[in-house]
C-alpha atoms as a PDB file:
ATOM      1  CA  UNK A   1       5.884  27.439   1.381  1.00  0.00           C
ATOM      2  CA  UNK A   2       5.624  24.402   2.418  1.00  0.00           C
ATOM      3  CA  UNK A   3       2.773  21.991   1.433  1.00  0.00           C
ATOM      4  CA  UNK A   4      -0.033  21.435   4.760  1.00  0.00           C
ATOM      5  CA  UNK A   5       0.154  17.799   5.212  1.00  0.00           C
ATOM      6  CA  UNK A   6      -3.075  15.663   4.744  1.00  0.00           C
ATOM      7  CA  UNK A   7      -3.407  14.296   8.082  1.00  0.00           C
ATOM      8  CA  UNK A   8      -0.752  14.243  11.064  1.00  0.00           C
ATOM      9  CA  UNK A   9      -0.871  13.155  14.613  1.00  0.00           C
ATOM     10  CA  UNK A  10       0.982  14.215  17.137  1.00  0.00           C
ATOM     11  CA  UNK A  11       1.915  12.751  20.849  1.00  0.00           C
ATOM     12  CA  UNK A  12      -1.052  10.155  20.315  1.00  0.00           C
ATOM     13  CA  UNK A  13      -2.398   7.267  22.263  1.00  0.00           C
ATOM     14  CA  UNK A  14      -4.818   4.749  22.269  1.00  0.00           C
ATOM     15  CA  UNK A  15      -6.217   2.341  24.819  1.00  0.00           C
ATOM     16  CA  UNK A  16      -8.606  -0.266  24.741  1.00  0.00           C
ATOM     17  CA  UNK A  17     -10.412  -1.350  27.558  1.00  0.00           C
ATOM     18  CA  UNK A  18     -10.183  -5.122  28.543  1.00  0.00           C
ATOM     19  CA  UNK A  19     -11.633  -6.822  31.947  1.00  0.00           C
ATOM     20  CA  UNK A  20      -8.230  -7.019  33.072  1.00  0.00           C
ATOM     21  CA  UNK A  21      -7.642  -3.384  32.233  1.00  0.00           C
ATOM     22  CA  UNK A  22      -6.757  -1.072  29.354  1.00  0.00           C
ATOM     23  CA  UNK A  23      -4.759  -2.176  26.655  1.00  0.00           C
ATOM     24  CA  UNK A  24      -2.230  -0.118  25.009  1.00  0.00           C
ATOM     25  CA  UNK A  25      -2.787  -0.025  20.790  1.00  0.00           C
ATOM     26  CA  UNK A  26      -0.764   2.120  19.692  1.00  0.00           C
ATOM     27  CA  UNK A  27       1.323   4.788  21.698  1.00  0.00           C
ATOM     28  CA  UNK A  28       4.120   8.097  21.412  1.00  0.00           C
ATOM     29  CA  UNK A  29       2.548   8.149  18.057  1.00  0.00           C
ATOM     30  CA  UNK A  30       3.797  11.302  16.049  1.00  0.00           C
ATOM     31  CA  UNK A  31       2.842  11.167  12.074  1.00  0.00           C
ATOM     32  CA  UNK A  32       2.873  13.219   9.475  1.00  0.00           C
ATOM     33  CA  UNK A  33       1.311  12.041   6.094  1.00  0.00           C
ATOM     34  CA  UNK A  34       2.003  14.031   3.215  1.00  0.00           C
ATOM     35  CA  UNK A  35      -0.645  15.549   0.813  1.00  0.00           C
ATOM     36  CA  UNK A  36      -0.633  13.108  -2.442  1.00  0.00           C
ATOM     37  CA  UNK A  37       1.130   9.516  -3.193  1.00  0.00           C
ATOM     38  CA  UNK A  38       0.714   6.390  -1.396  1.00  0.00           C
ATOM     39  CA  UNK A  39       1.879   5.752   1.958  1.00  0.00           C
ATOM     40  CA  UNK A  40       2.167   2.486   3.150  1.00  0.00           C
ATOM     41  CA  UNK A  41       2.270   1.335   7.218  1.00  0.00           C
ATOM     42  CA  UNK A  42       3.432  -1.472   7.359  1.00  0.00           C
ATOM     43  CA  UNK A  43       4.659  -4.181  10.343  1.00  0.00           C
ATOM     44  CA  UNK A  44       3.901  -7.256  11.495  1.00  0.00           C
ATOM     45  CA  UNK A  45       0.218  -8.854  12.938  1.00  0.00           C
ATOM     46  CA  UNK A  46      -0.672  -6.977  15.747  1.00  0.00           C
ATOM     47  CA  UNK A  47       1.787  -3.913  15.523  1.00  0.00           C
ATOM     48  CA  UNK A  48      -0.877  -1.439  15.340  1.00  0.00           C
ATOM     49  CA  UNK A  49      -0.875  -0.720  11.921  1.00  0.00           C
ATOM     50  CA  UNK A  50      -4.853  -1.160  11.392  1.00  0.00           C
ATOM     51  CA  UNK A  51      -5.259   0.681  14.539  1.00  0.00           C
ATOM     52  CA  UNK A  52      -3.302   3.522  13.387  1.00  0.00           C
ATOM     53  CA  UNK A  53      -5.364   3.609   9.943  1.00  0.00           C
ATOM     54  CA  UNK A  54      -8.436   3.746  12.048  1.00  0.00           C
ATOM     55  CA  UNK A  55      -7.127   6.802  13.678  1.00  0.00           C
ATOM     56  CA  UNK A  56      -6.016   8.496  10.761  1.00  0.00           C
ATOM     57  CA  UNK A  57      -9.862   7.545   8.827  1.00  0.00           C
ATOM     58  CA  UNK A  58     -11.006   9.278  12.100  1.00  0.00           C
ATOM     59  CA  UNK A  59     -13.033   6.010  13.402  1.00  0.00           C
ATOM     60  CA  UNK A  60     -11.036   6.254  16.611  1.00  0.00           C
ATOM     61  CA  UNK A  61     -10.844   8.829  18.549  1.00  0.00           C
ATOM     62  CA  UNK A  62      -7.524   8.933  20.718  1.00  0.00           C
ATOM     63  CA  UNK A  63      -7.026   8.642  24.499  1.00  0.00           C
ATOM     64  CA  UNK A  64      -3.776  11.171  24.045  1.00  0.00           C
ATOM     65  CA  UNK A  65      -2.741  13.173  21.977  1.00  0.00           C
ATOM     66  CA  UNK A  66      -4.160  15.129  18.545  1.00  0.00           C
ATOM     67  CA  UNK A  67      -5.071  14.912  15.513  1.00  0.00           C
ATOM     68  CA  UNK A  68      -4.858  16.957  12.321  1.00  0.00           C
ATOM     69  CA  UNK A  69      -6.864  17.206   9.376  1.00  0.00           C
ATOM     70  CA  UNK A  70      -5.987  19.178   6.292  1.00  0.00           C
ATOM     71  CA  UNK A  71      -3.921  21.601   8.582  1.00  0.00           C
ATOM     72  CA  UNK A  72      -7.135  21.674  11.243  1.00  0.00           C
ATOM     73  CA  UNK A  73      -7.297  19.976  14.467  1.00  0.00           C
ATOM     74  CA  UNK A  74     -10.166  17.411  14.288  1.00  0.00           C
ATOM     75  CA  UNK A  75      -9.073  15.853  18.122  1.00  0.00           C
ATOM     76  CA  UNK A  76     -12.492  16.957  20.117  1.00  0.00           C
ATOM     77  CA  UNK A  77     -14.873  17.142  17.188  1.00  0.00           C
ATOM     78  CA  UNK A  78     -18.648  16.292  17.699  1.00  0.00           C
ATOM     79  CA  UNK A  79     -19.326  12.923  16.279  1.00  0.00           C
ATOM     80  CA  UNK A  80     -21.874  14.635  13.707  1.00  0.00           C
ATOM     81  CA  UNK A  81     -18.574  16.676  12.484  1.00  0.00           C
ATOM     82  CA  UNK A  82     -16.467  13.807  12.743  1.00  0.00           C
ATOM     83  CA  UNK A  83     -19.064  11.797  10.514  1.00  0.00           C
ATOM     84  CA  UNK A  84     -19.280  14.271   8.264  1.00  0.00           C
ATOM     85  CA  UNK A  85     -15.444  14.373   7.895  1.00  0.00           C
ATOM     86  CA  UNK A  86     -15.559  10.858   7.034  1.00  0.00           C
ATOM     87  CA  UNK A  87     -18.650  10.828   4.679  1.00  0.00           C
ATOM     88  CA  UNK A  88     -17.574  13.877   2.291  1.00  0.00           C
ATOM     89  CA  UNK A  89     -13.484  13.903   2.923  1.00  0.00           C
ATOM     90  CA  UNK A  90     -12.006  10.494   4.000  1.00  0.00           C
ATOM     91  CA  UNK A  91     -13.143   7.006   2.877  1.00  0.00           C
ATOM     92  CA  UNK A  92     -11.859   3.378   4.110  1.00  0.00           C
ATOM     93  CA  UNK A  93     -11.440   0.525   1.818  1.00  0.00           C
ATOM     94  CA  UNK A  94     -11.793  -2.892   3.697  1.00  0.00           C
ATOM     95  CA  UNK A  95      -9.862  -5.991   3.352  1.00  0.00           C
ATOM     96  CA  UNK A  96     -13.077  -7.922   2.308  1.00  0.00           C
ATOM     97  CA  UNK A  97     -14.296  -6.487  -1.289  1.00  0.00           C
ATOM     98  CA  UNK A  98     -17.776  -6.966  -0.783  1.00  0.00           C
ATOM     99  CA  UNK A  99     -17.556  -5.012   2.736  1.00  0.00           C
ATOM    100  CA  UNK A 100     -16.851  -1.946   0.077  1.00  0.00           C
ATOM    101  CA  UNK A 101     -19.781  -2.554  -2.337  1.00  0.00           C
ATOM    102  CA  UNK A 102     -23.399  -2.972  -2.731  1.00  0.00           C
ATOM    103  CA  UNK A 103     -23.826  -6.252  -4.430  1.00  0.00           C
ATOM    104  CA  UNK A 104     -27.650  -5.894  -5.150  1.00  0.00           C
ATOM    105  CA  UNK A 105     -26.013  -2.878  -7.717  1.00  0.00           C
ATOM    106  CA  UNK A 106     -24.379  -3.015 -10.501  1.00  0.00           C
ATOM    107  CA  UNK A 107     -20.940  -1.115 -11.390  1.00  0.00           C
ATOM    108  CA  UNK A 108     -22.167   1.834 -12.434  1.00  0.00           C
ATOM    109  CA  UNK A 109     -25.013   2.177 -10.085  1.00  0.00           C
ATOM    110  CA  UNK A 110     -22.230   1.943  -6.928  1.00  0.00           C
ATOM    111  CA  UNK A 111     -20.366   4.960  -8.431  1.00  0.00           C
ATOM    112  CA  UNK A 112     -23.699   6.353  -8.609  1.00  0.00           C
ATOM    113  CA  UNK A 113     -24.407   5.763  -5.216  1.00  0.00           C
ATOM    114  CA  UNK A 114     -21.078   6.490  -3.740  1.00  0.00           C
ATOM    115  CA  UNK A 115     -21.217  10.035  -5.314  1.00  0.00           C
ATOM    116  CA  UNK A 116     -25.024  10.634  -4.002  1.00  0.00           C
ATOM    117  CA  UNK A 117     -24.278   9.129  -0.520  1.00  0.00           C
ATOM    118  CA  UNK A 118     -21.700  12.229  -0.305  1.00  0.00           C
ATOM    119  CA  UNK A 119     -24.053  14.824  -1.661  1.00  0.00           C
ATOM    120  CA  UNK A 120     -22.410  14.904  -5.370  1.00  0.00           C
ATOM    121  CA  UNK A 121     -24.369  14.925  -7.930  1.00  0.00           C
ATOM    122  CA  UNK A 122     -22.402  12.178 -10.654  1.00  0.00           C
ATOM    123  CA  UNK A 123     -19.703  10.191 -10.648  1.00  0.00           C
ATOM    124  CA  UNK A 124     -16.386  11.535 -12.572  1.00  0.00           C
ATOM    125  CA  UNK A 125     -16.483  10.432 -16.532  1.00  0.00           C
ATOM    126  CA  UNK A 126     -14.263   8.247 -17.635  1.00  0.00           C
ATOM    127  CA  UNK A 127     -13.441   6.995 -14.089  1.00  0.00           C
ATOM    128  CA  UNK A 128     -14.031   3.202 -14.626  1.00  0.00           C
ATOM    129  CA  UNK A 129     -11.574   3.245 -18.147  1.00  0.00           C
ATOM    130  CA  UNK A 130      -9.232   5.231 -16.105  1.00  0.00           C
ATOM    131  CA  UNK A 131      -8.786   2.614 -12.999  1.00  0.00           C
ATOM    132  CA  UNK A 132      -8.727  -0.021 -15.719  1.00  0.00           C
ATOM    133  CA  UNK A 133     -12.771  -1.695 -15.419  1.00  0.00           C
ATOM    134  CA  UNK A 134     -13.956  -0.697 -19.034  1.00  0.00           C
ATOM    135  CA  UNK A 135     -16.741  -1.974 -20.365  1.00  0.00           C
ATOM    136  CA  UNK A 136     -18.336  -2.924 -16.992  1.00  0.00           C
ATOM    137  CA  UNK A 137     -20.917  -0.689 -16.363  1.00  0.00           C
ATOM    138  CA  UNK A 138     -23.558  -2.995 -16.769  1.00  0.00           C
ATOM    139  CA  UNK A 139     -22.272  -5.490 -14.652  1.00  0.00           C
ATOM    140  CA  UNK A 140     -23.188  -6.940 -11.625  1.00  0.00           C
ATOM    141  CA  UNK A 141     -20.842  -6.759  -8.638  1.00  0.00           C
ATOM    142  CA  UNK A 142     -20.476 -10.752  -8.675  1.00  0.00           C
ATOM    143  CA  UNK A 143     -19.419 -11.090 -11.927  1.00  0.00           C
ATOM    144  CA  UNK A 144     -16.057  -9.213 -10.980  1.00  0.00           C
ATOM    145  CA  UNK A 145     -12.961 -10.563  -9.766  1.00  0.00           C
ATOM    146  CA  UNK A 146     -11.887  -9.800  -6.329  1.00  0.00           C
ATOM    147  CA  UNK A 147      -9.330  -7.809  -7.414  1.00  0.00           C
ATOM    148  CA  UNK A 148     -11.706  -5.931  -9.484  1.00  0.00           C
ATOM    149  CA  UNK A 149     -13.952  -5.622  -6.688  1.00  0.00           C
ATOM    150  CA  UNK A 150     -11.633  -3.908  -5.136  1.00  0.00           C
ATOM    151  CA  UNK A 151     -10.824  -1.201  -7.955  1.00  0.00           C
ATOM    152  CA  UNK A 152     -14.677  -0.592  -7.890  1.00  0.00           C
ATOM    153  CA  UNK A 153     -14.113   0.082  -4.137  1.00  0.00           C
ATOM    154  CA  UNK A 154     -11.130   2.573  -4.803  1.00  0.00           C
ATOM    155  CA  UNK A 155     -13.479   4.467  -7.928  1.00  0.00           C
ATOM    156  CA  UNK A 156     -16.045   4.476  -5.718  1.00  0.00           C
ATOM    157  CA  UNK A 157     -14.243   6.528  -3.512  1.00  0.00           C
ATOM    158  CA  UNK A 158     -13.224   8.920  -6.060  1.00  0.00           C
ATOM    159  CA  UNK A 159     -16.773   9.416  -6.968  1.00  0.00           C
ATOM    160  CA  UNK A 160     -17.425  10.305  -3.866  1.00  0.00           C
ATOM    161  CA  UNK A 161     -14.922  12.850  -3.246  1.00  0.00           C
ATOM    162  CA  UNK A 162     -12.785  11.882  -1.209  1.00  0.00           C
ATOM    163  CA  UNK A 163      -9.066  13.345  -0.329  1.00  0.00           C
ATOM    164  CA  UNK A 164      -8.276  10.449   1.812  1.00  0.00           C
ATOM    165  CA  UNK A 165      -8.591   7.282   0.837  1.00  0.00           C
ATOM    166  CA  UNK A 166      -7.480   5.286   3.163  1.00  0.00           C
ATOM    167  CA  UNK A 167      -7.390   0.608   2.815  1.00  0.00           C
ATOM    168  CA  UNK A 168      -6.908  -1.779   5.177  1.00  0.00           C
ATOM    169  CA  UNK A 169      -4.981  -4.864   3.800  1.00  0.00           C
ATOM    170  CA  UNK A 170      -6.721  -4.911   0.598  1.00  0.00           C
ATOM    171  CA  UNK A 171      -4.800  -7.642  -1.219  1.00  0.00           C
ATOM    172  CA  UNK A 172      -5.123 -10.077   1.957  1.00  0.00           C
ATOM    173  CA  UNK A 173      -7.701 -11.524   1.115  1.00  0.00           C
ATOM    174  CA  UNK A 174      -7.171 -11.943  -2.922  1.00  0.00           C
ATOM    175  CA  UNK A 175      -5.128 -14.657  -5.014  1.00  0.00           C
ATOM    176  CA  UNK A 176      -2.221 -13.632  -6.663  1.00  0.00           C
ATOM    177  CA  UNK A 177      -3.353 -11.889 -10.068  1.00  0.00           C
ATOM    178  CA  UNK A 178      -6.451 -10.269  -8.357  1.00  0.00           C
ATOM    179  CA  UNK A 179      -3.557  -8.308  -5.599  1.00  0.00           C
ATOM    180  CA  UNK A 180      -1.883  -7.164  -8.672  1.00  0.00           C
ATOM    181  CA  UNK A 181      -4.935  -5.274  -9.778  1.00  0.00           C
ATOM    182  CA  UNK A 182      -5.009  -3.803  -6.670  1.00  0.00           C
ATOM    183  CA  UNK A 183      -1.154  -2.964  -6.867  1.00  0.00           C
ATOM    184  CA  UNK A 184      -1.714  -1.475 -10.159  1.00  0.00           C
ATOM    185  CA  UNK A 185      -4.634   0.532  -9.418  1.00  0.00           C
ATOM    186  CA  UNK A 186      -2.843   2.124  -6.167  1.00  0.00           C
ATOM    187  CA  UNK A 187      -0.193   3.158  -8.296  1.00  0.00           C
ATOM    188  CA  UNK A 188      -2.378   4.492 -10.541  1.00  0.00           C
ATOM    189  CA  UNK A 189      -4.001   6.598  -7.304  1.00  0.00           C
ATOM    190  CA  UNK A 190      -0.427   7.619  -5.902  1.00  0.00           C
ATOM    191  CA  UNK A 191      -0.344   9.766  -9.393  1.00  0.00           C
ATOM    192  CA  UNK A 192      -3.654  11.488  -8.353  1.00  0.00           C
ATOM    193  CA  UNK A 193      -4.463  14.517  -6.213  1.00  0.00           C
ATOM    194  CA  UNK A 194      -5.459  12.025  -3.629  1.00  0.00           C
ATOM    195  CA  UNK A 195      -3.912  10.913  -0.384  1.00  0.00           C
ATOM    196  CA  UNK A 196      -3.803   7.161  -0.311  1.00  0.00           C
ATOM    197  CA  UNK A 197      -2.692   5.172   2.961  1.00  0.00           C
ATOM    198  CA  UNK A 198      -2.447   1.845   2.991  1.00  0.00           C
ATOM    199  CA  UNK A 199      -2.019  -0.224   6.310  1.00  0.00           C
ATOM    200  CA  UNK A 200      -0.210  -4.017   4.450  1.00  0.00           C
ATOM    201  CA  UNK A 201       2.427  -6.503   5.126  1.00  0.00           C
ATOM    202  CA  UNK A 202       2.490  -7.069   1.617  1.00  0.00           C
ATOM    203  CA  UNK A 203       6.025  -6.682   0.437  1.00  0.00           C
ATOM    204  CA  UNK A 204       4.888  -5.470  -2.742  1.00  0.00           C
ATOM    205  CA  UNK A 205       2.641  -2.707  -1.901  1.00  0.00           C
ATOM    206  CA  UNK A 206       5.119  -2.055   0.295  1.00  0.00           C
ATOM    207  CA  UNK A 207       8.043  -1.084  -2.307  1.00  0.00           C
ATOM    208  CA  UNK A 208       4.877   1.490  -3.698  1.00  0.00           C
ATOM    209  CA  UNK A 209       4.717   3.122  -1.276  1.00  0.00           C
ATOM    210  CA  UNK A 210       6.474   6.857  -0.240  1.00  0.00           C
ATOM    211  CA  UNK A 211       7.014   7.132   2.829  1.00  0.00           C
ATOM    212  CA  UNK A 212       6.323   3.772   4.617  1.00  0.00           C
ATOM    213  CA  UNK A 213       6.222   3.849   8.113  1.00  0.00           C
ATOM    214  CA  UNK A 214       7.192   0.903   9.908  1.00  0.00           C
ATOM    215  CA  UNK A 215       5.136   0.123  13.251  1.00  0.00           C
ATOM    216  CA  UNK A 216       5.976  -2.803  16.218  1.00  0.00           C
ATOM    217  CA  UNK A 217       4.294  -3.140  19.568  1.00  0.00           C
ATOM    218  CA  UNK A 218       1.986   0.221  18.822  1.00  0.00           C
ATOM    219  CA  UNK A 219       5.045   2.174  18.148  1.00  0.00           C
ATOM    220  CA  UNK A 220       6.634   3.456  14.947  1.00  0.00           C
ATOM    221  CA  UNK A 221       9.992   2.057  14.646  1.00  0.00           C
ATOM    222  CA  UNK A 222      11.148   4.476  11.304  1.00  0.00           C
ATOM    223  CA  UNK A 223      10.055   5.922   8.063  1.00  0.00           C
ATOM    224  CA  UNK A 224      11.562   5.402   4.977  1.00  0.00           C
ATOM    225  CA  UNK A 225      11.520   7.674   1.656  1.00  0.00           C
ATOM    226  CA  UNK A 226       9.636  10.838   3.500  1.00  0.00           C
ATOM    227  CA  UNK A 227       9.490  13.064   0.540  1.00  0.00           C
END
């Protein structure tokens, strides 16, 4: 039988409202994203491809259409269940690593608090030697990289819980070596029983990931390597 995907939209639309009217984000969306790996939407500045992630993290709620969660249909869910969802299940990563962190903290004490914001009791052993931050335990957040930053933002959602992790851009904003910790560490993840989706026009997160889903003018335009 075949596996129920992690999340998957179907028929989906989403309008913004502007002064001069609504504005069309995304629209005719239908997406399924497989349980496990690394997908990757990808496209150009302004082809929806953060929108869509917000959809999928269940931030937005769409103007058409529905949405699916772990084979349930999450479209008309209170906001408390909705936050819920999104506090114990699915966890965004932002562009900016110090949007993902408490800086007053240090290393360990994040994964502390990421687990105990979602009701778990400890953080997985082993978790920082396995996403490659040994040794930093101790540490305050400012005396990491960005790119390590950011693999303290991707452990921090495993100690949490969550089956959907889902990042925004996150080697944008990071020099050269520090994205390639980040590259690493999502392929690490993509090996995981965790759902990784990654919105980037990085051309190397890009080749990671399986499927990518291209996206212009709020529309998806094909999707590659669909396992």
């Amino acid at each position: 039988m075949a596996s129920v995907p992690a999340l998957e939209l179907r028929g989906v639309r989403l309008d913004y409202p502007t002064p001069s009217g609504p504005v069309t984000a995304v629209k005719e969306v239908d997406l399924v994203v497989p349980r496990g790996g690394l997908t990757v939407l990808a496209g150009p500045s302004g082809s929806g491809k953060s929108t869509l992630l917000r959809l999928l993290g269940l931030v937005e709620r769409p103007t058409e259409g529905t949405v699916w969660f772990d084979g349930g249909r999450v479209t008309g869910l209170a906001h408390r269940q909705l936050r819920r969802l999104r506090r114990n299940r699915v966890v965004m990563i932002f562009q900016n690593p110090a949007d993902n962190l408490f800086d007053y903290l240090t290393v360990g004490e994040n994964l502390v608090a990421a687990a105990q914001l979602a009701g778990r009791r400890a953080a997985q052993e082993n978790l920082l030697e396995r996403l490659g931050l040994p040794g930093t335990e101790g540490w305050r957040v400012s005396a990491l990289s960005g790119g390590q930053q950011q693999r303290l933002a991707f452990a921090c959602a495993i100690a949490a819980g969550a089956e959907v992790v889902l990042a925004d851009e996150p080697t944008s904003q990071l020099d050269a070596r520090s994205a390639t910790l980040v590259l690493e560490t999502l392929a690490e993840l993509a090996t995981w029983d965790v759902t990784v989706v990654a919105a980037s026009h990085d051309d190397r997160l890009i080749e990671l990931g399986s499927p990518v889903v291209r996206l212009r003018d709020g529309r998806i335009t094909s999707t590659e390597g669909l396992r």
